[in-house]
C-alpha atoms as a PDB file:
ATOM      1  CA  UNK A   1       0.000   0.000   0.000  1.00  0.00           C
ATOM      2  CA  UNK A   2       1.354   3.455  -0.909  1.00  0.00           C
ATOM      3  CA  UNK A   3       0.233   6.465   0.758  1.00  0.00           C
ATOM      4  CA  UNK A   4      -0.058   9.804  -1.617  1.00  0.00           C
ATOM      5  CA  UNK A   5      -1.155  12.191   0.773  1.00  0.00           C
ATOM      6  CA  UNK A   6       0.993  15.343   0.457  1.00  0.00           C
ATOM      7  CA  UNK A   7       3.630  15.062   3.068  1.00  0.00           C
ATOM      8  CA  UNK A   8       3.188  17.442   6.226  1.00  0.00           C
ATOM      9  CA  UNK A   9       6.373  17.999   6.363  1.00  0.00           C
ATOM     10  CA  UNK A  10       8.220  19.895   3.118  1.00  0.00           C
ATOM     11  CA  UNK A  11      11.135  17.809   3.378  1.00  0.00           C
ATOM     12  CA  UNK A  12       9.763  15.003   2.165  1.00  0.00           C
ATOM     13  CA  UNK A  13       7.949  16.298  -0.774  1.00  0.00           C
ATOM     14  CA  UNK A  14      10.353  16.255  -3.239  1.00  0.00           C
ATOM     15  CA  UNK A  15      11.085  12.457  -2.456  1.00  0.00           C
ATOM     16  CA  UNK A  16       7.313  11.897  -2.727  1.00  0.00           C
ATOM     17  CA  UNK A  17       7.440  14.026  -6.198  1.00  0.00           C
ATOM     18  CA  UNK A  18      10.367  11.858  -7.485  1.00  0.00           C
ATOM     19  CA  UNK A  19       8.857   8.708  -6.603  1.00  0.00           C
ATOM     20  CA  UNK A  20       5.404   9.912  -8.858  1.00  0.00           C
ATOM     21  CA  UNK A  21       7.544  10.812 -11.741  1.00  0.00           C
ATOM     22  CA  UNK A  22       9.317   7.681 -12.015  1.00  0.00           C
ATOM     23  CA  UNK A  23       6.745   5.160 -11.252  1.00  0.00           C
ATOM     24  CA  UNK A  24       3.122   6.442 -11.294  1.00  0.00           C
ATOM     25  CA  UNK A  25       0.727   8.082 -13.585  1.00  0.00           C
ATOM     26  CA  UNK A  26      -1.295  11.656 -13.507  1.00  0.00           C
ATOM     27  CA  UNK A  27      -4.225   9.968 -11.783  1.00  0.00           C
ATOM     28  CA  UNK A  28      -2.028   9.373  -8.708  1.00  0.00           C
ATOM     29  CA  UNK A  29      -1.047  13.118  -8.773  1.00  0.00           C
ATOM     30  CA  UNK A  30      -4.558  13.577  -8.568  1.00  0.00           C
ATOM     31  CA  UNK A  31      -4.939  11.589  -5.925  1.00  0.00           C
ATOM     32  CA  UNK A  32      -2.678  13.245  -3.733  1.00  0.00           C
ATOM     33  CA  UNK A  33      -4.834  16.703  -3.823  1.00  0.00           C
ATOM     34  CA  UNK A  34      -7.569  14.475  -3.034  1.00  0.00           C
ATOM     35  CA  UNK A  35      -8.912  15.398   0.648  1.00  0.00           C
ATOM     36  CA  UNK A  36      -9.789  11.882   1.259  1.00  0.00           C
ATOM     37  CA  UNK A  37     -10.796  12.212   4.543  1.00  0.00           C
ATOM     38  CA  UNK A  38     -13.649  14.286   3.823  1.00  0.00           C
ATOM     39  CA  UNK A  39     -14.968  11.607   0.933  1.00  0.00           C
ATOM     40  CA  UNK A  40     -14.583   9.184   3.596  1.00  0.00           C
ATOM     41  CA  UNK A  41     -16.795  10.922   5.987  1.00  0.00           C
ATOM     42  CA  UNK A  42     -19.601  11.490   3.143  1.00  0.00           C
ATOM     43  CA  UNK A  43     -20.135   8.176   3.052  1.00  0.00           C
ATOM     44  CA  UNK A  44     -20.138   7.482   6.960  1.00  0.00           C
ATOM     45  CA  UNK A  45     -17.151   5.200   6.640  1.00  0.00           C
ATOM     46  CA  UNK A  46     -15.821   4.569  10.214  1.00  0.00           C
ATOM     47  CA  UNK A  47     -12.949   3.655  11.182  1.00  0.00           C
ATOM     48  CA  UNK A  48     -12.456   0.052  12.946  1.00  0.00           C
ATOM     49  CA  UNK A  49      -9.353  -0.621  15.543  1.00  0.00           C
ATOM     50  CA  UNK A  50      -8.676  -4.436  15.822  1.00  0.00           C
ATOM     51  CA  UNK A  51      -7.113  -4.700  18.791  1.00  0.00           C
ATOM     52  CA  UNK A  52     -10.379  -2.469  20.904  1.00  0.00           C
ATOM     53  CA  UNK A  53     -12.519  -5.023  19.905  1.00  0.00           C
ATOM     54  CA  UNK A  54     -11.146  -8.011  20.936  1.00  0.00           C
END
């Protein structure tokens, strides 16, 4: 799994940026402006924690 958030910190945006160029398409740059969160939360998806329910 490969995360393409934008970094929060600068310093690791140009590694991120590299890493697109050389081995992923537009649509993953797209993905990265993407405020996923917010999707998420439009369609009430809730987060589930393995080990709290055991």
């Amino acid at each position: 799994m490969v995360d393409f958030n934008l970094p929060t910190n600068p310093l690791f945006l140009p590694g991120l940026a590299v890493f697109l160029w050389l081995f992923e398409t537009e649509t993953a740059w797209k993905l990265s402006e993407t405020d996923l969160e917010s999707l998420l939360a439009k369609v009430e998806w809730r987060s589930y924690n393995f080990k709290e329910a055991q």
